[in-house]
C-alpha atoms as a PDB file:
ATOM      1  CA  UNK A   1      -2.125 -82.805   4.455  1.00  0.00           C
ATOM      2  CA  UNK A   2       1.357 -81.213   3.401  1.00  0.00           C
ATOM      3  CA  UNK A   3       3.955 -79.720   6.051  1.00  0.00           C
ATOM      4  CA  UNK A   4       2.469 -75.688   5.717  1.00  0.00           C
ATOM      5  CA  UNK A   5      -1.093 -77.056   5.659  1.00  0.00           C
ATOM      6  CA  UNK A   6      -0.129 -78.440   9.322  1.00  0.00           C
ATOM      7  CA  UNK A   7       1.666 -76.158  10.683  1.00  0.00           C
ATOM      8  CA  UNK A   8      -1.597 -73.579   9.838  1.00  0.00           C
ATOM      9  CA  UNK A   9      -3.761 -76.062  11.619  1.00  0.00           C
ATOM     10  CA  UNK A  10      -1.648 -76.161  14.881  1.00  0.00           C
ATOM     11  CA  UNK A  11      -1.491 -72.335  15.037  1.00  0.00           C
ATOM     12  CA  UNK A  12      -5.058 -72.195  14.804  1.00  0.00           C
ATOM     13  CA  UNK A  13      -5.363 -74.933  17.278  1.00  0.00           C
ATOM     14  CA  UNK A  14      -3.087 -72.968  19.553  1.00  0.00           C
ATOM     15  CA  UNK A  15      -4.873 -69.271  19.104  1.00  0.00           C
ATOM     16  CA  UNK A  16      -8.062 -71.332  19.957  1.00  0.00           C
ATOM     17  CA  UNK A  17      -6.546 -72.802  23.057  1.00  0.00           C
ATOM     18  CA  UNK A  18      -5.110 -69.244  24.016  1.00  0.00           C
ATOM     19  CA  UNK A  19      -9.026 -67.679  23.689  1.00  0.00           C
ATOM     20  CA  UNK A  20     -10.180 -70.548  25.753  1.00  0.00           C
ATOM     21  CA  UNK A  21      -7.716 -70.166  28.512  1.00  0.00           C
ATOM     22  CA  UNK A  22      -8.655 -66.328  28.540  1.00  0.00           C
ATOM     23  CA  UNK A  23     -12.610 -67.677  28.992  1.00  0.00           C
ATOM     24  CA  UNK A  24     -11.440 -69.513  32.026  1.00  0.00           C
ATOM     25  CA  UNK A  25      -9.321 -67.121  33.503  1.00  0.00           C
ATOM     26  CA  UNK A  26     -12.215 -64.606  33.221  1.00  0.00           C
ATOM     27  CA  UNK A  27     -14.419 -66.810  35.139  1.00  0.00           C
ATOM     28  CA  UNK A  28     -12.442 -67.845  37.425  1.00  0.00           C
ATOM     29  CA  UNK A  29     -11.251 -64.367  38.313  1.00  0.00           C
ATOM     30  CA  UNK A  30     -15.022 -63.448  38.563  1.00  0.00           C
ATOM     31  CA  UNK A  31     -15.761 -66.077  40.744  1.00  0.00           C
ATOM     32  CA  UNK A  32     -12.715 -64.965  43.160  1.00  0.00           C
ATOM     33  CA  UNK A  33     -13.851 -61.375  42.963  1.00  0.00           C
ATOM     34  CA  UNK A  34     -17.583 -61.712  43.940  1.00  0.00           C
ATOM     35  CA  UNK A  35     -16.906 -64.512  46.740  1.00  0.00           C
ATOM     36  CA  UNK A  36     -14.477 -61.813  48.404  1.00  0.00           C
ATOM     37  CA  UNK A  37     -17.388 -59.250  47.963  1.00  0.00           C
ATOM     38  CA  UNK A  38     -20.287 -62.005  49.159  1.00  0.00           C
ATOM     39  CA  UNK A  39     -17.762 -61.986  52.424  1.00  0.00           C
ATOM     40  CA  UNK A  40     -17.595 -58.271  52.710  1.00  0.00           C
ATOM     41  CA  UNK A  41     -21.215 -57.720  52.416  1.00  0.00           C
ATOM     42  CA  UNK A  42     -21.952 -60.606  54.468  1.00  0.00           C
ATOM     43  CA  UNK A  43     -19.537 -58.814  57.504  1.00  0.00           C
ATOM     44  CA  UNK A  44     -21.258 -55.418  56.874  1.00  0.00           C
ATOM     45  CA  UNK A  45     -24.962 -56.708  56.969  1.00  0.00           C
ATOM     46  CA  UNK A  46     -24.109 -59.073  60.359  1.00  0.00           C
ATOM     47  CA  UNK A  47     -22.637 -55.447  61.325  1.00  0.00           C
ATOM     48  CA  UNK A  48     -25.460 -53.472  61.029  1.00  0.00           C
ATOM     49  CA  UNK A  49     -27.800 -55.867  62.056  1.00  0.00           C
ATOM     50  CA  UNK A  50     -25.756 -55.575  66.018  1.00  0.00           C
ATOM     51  CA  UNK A  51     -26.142 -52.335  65.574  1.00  0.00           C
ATOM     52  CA  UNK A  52     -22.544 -51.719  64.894  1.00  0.00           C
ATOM     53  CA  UNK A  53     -21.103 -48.587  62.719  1.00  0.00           C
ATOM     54  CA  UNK A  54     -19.613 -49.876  59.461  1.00  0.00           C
ATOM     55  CA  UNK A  55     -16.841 -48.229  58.651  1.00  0.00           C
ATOM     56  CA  UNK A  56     -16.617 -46.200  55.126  1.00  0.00           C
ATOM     57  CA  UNK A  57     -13.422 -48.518  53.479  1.00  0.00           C
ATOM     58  CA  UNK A  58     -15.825 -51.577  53.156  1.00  0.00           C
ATOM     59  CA  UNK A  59     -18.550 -50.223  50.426  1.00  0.00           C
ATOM     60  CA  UNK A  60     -15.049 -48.198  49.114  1.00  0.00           C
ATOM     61  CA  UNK A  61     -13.503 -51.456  48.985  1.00  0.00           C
ATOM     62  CA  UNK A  62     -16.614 -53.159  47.310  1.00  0.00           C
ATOM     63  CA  UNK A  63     -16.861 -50.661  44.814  1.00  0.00           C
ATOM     64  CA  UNK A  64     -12.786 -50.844  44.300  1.00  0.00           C
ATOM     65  CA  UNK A  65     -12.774 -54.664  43.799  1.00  0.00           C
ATOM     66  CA  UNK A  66     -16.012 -54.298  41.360  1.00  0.00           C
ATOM     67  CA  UNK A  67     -14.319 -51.858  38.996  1.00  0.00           C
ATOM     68  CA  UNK A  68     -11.258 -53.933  39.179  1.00  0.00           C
ATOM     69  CA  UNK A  69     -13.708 -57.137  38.015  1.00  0.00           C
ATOM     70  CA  UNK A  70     -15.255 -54.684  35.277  1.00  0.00           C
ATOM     71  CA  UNK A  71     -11.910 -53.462  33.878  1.00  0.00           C
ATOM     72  CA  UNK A  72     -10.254 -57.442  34.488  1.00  0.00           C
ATOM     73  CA  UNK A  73     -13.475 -58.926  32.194  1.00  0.00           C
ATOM     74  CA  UNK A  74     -12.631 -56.232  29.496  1.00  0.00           C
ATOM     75  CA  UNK A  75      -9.070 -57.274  29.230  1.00  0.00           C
ATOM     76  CA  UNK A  76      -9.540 -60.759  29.217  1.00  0.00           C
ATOM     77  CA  UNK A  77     -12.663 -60.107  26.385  1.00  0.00           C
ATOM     78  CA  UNK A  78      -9.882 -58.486  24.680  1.00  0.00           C
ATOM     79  CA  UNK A  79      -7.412 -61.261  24.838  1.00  0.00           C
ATOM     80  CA  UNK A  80     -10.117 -63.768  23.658  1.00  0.00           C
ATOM     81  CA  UNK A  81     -10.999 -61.583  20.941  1.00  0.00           C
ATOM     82  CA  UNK A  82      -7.401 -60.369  19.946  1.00  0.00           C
ATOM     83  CA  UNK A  83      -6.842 -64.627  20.281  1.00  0.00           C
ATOM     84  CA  UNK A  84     -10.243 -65.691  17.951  1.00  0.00           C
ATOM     85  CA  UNK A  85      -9.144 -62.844  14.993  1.00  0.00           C
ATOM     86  CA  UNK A  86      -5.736 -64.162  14.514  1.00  0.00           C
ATOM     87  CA  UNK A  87      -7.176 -67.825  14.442  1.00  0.00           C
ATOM     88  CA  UNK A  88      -9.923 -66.461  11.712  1.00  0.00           C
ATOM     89  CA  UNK A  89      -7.026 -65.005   9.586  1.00  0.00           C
ATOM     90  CA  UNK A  90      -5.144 -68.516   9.636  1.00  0.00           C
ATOM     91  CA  UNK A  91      -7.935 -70.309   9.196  1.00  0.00           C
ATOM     92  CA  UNK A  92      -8.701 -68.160   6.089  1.00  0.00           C
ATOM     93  CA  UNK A  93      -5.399 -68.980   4.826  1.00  0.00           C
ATOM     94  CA  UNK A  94      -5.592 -72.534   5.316  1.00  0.00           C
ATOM     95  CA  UNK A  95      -9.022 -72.613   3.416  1.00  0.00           C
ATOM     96  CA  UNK A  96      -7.160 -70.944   0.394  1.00  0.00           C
ATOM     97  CA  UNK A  97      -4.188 -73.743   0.397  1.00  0.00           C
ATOM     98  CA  UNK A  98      -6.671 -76.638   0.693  1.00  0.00           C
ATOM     99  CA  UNK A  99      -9.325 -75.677  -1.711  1.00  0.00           C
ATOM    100  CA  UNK A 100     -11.831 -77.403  -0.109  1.00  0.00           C
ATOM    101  CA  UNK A 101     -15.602 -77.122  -1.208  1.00  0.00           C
ATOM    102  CA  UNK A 102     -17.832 -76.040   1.165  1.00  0.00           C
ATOM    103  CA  UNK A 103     -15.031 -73.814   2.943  1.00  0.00           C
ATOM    104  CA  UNK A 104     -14.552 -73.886   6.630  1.00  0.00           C
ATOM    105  CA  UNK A 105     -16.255 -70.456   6.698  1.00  0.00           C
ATOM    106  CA  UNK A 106     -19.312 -71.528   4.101  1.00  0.00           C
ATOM    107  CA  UNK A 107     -19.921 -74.395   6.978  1.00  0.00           C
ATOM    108  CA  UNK A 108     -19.661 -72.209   9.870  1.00  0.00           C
ATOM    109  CA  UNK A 109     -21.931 -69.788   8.112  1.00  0.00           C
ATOM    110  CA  UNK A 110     -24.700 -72.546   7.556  1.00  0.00           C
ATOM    111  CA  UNK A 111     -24.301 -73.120  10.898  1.00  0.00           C
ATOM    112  CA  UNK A 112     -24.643 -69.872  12.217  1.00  0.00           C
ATOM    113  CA  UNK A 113     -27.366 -68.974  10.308  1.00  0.00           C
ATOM    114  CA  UNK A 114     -29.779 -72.542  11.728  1.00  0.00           C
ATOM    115  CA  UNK A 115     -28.872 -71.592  15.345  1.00  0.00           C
ATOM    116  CA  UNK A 116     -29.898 -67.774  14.694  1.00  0.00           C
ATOM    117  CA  UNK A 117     -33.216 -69.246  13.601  1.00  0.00           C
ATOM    118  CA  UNK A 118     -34.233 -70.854  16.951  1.00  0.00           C
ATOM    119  CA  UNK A 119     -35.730 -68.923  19.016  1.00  0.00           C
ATOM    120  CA  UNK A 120     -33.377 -68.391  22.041  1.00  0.00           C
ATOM    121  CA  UNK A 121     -31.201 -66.881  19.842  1.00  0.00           C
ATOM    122  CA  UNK A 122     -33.644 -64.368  18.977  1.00  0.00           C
ATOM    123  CA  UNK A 123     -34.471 -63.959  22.507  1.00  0.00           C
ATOM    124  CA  UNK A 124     -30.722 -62.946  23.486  1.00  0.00           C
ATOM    125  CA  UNK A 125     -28.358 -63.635  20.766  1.00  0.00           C
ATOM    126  CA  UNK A 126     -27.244 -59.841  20.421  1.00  0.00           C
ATOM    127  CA  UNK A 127     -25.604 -60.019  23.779  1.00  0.00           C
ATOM    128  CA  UNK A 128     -21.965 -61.383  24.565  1.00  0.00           C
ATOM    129  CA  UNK A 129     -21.352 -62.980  27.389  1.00  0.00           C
ATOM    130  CA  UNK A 130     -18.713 -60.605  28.959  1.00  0.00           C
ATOM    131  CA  UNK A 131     -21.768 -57.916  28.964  1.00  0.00           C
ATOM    132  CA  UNK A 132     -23.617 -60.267  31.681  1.00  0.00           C
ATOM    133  CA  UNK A 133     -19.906 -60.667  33.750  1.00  0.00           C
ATOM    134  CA  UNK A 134     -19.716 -56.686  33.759  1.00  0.00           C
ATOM    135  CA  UNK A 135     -23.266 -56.409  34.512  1.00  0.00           C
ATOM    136  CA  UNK A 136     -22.533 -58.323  37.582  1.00  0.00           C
ATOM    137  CA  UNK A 137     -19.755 -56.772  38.420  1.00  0.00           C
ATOM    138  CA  UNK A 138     -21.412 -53.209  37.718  1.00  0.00           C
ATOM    139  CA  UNK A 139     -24.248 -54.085  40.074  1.00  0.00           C
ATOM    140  CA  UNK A 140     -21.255 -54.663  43.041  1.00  0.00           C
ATOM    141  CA  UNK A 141     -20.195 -51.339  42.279  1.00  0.00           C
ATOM    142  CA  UNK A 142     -23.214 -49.537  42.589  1.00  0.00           C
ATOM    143  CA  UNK A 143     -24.648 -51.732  45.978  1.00  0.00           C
ATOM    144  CA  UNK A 144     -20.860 -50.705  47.235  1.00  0.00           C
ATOM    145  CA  UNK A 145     -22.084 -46.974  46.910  1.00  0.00           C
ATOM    146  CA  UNK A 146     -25.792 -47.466  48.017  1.00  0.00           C
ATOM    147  CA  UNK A 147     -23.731 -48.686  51.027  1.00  0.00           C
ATOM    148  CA  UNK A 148     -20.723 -46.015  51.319  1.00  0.00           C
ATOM    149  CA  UNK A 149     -24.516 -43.178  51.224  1.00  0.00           C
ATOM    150  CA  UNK A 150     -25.786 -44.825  53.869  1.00  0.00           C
ATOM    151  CA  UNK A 151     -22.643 -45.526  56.033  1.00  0.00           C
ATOM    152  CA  UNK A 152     -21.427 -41.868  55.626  1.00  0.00           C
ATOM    153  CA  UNK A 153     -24.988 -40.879  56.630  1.00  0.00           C
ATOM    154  CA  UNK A 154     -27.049 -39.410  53.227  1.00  0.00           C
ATOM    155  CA  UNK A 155     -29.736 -41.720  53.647  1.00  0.00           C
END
């Protein structure tokens, strides 16, 4: 492989690496957000069940750190994305200096077309992952105000 046929490969490599990293940091992130908001609806439900008034921060709170895990998810989804399009581009590129037959892309189709034949990719395949972390995080958000009704007394 020639010096400008390399150096493609180890940007690709690298913008690969990046999206990765912004996979991780999403979940990881996630997984900090919710266990703060298991521990604040574990305090408010040992609250009310002695009986004790919550007060109306905590479901704010809840709701405040679940939109902040919505909006976080959609950044980092960006990141990944903004990461995986440059890597595409390059990749293109180096396909067009080494000539080689199949392409990158003619493989990756063939392979993408056999896995959207089975039938768990029919099942879900339309969804992307960072839909199911917003879901989650969405849900928060809305038990946060199912809790801020009842604690300010509509319900």
């Amino acid at each position: 492989m020639d010096d400008n046929a390399e150096v493609l490969w180890r940007w690709i490599n690298e913008h690969y690496t990046q999206a990765r990293h912004h996979e991780t940091q999403r979940a990881t992130l996630s997984n900090c957000i919710l266990f703060v908001e298991g521990g604040v609806l574990a305090f408010v439900s040992n609250t009310q069940r002695n009986h004790g008034q919550v007060s109306w921060t905590l479901p704010c709170f809840l709701m405040a750190l679940g939109i902040f895990g919505i909006f976080s998810v959609l950044k980092l989804y960006e990141r990944f994305r903004f990461h995986n399009h440059i890597a595409d581009a390059v990749r293109g590129a180096l396909e067009s200096r080494l000539a080689m037959q199949p392409s990158l892309s003619e493989l990756r189709g063939e392979g993408t077309k056999k896995h959207k034949t089975t039938w768990y990719y029919r099942l879900i395949g339309w969804a992307h992952l960072y839909v199911f972390w917003i879901a989650l995080h969405t849900l928060v958000v809305i038990l946060g105000a199912i809790l801020l009704k009842k604690t300010i007394g509509f319900g």
